[in-house]
N, C-alpha and C. Protein backbone atom coordinates (compact mmCIF):
# COMPACT_ATOMS: atom_id res chain seq x y z
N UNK A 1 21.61 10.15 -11.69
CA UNK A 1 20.54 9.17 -11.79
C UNK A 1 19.61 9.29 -10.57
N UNK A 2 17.93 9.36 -10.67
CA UNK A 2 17.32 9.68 -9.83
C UNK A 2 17.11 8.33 -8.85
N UNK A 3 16.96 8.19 -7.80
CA UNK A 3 16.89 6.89 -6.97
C UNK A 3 15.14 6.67 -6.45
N UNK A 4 14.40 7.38 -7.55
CA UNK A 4 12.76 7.29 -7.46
C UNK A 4 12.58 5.97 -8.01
N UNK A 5 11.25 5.82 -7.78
CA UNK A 5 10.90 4.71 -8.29
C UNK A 5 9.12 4.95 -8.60
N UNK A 6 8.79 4.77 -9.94
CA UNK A 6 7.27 5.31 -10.06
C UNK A 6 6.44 4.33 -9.47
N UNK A 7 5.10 4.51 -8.92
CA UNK A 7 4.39 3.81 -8.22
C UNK A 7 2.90 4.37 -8.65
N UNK A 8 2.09 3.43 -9.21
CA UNK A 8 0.64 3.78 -9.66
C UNK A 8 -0.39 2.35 -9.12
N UNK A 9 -0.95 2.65 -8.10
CA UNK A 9 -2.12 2.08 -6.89
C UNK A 9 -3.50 1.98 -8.38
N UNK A 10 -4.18 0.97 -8.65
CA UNK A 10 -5.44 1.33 -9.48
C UNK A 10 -6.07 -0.08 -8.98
N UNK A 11 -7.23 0.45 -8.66
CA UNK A 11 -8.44 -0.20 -8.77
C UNK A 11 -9.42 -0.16 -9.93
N UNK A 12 -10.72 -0.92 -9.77
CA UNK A 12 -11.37 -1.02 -10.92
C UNK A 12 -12.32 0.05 -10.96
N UNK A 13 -12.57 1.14 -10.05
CA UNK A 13 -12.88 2.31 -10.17
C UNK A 13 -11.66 3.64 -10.79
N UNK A 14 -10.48 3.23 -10.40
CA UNK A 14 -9.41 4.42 -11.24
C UNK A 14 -8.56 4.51 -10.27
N UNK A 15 -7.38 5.20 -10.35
CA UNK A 15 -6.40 5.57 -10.28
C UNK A 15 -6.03 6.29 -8.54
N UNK A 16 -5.99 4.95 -7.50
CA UNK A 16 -5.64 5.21 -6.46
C UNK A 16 -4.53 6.61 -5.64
N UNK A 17 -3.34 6.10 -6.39
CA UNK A 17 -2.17 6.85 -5.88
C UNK A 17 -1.08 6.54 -6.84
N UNK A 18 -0.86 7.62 -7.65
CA UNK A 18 0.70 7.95 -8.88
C UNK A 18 1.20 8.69 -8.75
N UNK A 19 2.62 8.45 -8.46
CA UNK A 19 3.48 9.18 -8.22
C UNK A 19 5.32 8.91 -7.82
N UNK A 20 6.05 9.63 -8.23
CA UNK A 20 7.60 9.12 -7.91
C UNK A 20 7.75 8.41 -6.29
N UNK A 21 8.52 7.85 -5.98
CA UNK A 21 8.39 7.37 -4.77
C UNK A 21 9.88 7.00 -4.15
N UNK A 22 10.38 6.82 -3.05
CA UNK A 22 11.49 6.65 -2.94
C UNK A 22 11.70 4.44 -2.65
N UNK A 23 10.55 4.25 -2.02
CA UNK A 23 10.75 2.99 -1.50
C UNK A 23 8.98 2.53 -0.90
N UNK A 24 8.66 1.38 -1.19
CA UNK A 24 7.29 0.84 -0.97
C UNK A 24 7.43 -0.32 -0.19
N UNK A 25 6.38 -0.62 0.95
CA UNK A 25 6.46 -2.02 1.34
C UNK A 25 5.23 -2.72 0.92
N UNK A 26 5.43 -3.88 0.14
CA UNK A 26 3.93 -4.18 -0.40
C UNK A 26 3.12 -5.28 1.01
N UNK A 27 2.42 -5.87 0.72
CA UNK A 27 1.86 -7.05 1.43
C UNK A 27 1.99 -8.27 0.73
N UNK A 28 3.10 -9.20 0.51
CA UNK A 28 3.08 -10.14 -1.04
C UNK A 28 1.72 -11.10 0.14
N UNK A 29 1.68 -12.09 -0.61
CA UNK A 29 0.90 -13.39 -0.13
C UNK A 29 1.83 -13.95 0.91
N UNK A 30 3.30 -14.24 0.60
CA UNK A 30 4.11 -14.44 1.34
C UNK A 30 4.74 -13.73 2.50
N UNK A 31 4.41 -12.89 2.36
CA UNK A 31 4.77 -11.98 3.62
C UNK A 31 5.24 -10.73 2.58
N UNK A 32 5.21 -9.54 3.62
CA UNK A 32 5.86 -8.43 3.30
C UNK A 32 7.36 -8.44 2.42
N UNK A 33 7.27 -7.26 1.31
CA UNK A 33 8.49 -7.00 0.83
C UNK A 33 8.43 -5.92 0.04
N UNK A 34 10.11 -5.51 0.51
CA UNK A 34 9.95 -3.44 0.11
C UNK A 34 10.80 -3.56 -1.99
N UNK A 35 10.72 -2.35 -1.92
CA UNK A 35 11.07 -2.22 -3.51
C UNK A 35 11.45 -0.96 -3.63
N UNK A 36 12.68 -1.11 -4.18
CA UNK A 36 13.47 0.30 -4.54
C UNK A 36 13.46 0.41 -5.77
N UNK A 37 13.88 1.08 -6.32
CA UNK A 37 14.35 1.80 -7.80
C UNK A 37 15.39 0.20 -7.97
N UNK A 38 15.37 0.15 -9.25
CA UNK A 38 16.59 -1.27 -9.51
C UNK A 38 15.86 -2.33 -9.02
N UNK A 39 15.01 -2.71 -8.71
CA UNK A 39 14.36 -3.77 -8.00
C UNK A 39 14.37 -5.25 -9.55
N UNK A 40 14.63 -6.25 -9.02
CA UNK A 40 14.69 -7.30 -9.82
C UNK A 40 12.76 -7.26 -10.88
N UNK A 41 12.35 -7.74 -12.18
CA UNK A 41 10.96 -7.67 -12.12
C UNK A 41 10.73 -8.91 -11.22
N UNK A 42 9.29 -9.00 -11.25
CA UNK A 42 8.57 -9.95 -10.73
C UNK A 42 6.98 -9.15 -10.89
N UNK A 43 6.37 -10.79 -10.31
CA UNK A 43 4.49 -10.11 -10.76
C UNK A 43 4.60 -10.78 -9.21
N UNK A 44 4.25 -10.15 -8.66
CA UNK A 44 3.85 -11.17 -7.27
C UNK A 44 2.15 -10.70 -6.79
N UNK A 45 1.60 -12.15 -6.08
CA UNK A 45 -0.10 -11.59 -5.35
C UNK A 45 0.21 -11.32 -4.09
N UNK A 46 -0.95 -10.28 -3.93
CA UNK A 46 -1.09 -9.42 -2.70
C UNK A 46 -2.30 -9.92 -2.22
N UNK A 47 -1.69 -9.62 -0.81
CA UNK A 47 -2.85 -10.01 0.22
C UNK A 47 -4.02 -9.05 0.96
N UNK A 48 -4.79 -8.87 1.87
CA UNK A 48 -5.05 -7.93 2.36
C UNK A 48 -4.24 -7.28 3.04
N UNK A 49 -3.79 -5.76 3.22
CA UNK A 49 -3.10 -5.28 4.35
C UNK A 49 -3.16 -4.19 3.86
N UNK A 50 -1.59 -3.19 4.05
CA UNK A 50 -1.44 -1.76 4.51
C UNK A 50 -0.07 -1.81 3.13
N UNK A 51 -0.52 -0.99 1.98
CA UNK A 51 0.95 -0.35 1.52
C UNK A 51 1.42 0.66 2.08
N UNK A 52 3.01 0.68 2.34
CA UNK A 52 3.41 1.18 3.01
C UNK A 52 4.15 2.20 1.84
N UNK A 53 4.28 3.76 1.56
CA UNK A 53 4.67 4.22 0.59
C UNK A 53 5.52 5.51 1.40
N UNK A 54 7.08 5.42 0.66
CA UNK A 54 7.64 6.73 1.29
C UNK A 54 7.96 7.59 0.62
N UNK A 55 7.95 9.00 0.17
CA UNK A 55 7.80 9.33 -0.56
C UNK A 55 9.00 10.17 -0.71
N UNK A 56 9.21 11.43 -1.57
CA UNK A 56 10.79 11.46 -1.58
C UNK A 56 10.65 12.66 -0.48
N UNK A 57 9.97 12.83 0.12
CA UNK A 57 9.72 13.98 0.94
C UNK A 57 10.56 12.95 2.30
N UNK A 58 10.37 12.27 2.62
CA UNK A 58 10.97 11.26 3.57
C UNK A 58 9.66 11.11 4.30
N UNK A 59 8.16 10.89 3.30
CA UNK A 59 7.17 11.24 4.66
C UNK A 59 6.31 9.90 3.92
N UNK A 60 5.91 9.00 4.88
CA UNK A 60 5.12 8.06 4.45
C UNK A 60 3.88 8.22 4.57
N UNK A 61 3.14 7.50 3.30
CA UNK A 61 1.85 7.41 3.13
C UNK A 61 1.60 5.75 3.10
N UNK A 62 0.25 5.88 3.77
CA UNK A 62 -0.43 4.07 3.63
C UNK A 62 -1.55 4.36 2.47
N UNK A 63 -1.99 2.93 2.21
CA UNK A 63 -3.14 3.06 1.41
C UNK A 63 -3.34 1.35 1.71
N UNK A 64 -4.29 0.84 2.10
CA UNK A 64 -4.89 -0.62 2.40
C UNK A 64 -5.44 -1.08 1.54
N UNK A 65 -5.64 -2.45 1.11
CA UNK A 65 -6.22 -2.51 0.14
C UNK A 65 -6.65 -4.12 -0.03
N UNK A 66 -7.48 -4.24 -0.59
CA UNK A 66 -7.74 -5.84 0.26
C UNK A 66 -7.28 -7.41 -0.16
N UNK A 67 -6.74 -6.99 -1.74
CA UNK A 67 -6.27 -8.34 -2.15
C UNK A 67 -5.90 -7.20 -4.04
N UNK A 68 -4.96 -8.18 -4.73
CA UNK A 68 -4.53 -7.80 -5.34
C UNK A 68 -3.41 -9.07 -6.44
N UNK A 69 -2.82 -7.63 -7.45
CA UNK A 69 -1.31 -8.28 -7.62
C UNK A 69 -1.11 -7.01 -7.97
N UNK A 70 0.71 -7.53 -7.82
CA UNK A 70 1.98 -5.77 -8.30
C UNK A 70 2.73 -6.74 -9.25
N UNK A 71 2.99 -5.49 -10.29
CA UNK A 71 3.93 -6.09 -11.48
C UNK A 71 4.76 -4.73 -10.79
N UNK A 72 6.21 -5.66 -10.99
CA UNK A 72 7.38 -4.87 -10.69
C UNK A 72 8.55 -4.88 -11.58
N UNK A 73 9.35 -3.52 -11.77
CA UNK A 73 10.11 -3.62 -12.56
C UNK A 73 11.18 -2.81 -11.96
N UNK A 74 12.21 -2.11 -12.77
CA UNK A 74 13.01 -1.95 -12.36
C UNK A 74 13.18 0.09 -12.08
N UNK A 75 12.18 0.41 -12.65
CA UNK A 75 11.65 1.79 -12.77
C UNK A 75 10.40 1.97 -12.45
N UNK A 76 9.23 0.90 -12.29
CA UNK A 76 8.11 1.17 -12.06
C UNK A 76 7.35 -0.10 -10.99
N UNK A 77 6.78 0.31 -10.60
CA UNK A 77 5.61 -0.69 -9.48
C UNK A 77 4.53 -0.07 -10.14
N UNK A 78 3.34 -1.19 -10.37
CA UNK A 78 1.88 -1.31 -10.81
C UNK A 78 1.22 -2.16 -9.58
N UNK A 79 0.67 -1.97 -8.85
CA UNK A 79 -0.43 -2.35 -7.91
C UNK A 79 -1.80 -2.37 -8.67
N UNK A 80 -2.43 -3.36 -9.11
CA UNK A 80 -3.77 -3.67 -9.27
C UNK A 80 -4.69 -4.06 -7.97
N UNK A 81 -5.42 -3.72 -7.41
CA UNK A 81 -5.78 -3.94 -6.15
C UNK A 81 -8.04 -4.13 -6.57
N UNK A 82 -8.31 -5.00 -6.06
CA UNK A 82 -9.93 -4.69 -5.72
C UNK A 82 -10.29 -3.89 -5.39
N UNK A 83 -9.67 -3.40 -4.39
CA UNK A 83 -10.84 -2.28 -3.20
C UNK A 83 -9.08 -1.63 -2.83
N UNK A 84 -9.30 -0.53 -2.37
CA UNK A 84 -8.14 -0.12 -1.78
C UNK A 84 -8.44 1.63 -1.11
N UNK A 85 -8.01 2.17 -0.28
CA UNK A 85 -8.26 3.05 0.61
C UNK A 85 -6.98 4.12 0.95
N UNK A 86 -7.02 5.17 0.69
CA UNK A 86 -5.65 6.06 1.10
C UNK A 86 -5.83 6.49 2.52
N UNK A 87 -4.85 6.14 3.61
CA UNK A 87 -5.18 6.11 5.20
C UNK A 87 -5.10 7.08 5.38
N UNK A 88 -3.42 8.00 5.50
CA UNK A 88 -3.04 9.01 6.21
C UNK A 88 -3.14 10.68 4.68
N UNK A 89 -4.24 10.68 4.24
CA UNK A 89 -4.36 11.86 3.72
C UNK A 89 -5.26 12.71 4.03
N UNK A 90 -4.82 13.77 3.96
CA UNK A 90 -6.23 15.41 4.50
C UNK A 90 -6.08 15.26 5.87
N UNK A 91 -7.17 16.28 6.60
CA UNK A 91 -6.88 16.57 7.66
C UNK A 91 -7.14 15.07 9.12
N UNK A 92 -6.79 15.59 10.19
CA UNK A 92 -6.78 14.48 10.92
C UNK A 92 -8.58 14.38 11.29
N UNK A 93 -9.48 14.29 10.80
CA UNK A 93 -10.89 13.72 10.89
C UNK A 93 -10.81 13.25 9.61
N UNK A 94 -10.60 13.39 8.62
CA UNK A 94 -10.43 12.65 7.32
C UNK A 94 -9.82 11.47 7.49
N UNK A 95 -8.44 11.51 7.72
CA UNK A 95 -7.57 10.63 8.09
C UNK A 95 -8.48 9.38 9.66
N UNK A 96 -9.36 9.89 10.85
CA UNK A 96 -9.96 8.77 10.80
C UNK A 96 -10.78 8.38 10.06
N UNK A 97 -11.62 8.97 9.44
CA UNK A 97 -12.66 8.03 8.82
C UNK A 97 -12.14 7.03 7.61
N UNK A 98 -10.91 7.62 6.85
CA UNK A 98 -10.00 6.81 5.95
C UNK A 98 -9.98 5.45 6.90
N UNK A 99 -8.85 5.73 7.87
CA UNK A 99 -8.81 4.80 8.26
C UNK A 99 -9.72 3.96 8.99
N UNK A 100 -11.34 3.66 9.43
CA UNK A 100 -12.47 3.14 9.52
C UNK A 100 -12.61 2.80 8.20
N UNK A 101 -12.93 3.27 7.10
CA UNK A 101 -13.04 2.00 5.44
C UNK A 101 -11.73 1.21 5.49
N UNK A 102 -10.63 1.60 6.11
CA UNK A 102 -9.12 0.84 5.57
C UNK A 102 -9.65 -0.45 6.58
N UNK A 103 -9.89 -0.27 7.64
CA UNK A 103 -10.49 -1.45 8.62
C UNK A 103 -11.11 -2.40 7.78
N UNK A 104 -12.77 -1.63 7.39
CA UNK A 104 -13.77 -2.12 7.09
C UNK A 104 -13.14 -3.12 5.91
N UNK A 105 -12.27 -2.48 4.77
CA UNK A 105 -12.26 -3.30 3.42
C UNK A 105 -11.16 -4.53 3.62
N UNK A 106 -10.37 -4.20 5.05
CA UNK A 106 -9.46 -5.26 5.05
C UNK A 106 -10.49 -6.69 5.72
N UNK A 107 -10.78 -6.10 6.70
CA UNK A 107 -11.78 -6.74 7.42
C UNK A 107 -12.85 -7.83 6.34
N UNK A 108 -13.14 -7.26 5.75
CA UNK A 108 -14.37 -8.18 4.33
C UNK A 108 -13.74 -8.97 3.70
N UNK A 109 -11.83 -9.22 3.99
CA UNK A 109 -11.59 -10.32 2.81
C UNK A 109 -10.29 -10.48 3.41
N UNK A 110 -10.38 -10.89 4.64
CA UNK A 110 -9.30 -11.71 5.45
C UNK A 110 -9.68 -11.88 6.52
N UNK A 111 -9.59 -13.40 6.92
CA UNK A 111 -9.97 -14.58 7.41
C UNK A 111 -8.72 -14.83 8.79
N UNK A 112 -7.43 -14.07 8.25
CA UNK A 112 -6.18 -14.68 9.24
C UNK A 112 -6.25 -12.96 10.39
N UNK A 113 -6.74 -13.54 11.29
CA UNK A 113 -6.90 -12.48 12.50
C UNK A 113 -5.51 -12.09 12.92
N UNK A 114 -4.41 -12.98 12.84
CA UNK A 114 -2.94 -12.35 12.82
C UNK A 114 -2.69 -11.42 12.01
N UNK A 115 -2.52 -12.00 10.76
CA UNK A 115 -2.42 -10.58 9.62
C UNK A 115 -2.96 -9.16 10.09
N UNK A 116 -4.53 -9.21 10.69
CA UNK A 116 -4.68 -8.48 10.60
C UNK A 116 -4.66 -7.27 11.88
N UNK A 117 -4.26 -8.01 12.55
CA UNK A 117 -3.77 -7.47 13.91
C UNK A 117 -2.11 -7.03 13.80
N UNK A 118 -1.59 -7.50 12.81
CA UNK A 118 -0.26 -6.57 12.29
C UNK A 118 -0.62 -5.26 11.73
N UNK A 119 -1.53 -6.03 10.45
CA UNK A 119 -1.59 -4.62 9.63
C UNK A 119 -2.22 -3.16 10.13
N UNK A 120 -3.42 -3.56 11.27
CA UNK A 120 -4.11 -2.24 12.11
C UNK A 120 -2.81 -1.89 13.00
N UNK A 121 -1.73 -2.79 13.37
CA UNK A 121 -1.17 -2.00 14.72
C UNK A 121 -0.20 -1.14 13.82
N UNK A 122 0.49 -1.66 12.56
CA UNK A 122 1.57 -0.88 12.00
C UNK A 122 0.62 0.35 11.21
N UNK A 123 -0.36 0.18 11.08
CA UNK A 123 -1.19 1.75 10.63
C UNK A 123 -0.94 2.44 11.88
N UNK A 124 -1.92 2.04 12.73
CA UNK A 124 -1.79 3.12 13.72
C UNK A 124 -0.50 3.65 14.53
N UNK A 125 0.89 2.99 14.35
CA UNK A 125 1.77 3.29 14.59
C UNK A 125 2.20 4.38 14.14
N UNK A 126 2.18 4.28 12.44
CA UNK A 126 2.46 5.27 11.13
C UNK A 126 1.88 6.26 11.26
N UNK A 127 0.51 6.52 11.97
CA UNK A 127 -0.60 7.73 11.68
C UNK A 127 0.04 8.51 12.58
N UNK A 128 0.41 7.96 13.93
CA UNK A 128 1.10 9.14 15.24
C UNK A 128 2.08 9.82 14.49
């Protein structure tokens, strides 16, 4: 039995990020929470921040995104998101300017300067 878990990122322009995954940390409204393969369902809302995605490579990817909801199941995660941004992909000048829109779109639709002084420090933690 595979211990993946499918994960498909979509905005109202298309199809962010799909693909098998080993483990995700979302941003609920309530605070952060991760999701494995077997995960109980639930629909929970998302806030602005940083998905945190690991992939089966053992190598994590972010993607930010500014407000949302995830339907979760027990084989699949659906992220519906507004706006959303892939941080750490392509080369490292890509990867800043990603991350300058991941700023910008979190920045336009959150108000709590804590949040968001988590979510920039755990990006830039992830990018080193």
């Amino acid at each position: 039995m595979s211990n993946t878990i499918h994960l498909e990122i979509v905005t109202p322009t298309g199809i962010i990020y799909q693909g098998d995954v080993l483990c995700v940390v979302l941003p609920g409204s309530e605070g952060e929470f991760g999701v494995l393969r077997g995960h109980a369902a639930l629909i929970s809302s998302l806030k602005a921040g940083v998905i945190d995605i690991e992939k089966t490579d053992s190598k994590h990817e972010l993607v930010a995104i500014d407000s949302g909801y995830a339907e979760v199941n027990e084989f699949k995660i659906t992220v519906l998101a507004k706006g959303a941004v892939a941080i750490n992909t392509g080369e490292e000048s890509e990867i800043a300017k990603n991350l300058e829109k991941a700023k910008d779109l979190i920045l336009s639709m959150s108000s709590d300067n804590a949040s968001l002084s988590l979510a920039f420090a755990e990006v830039e933690k992830k990018i080193k």
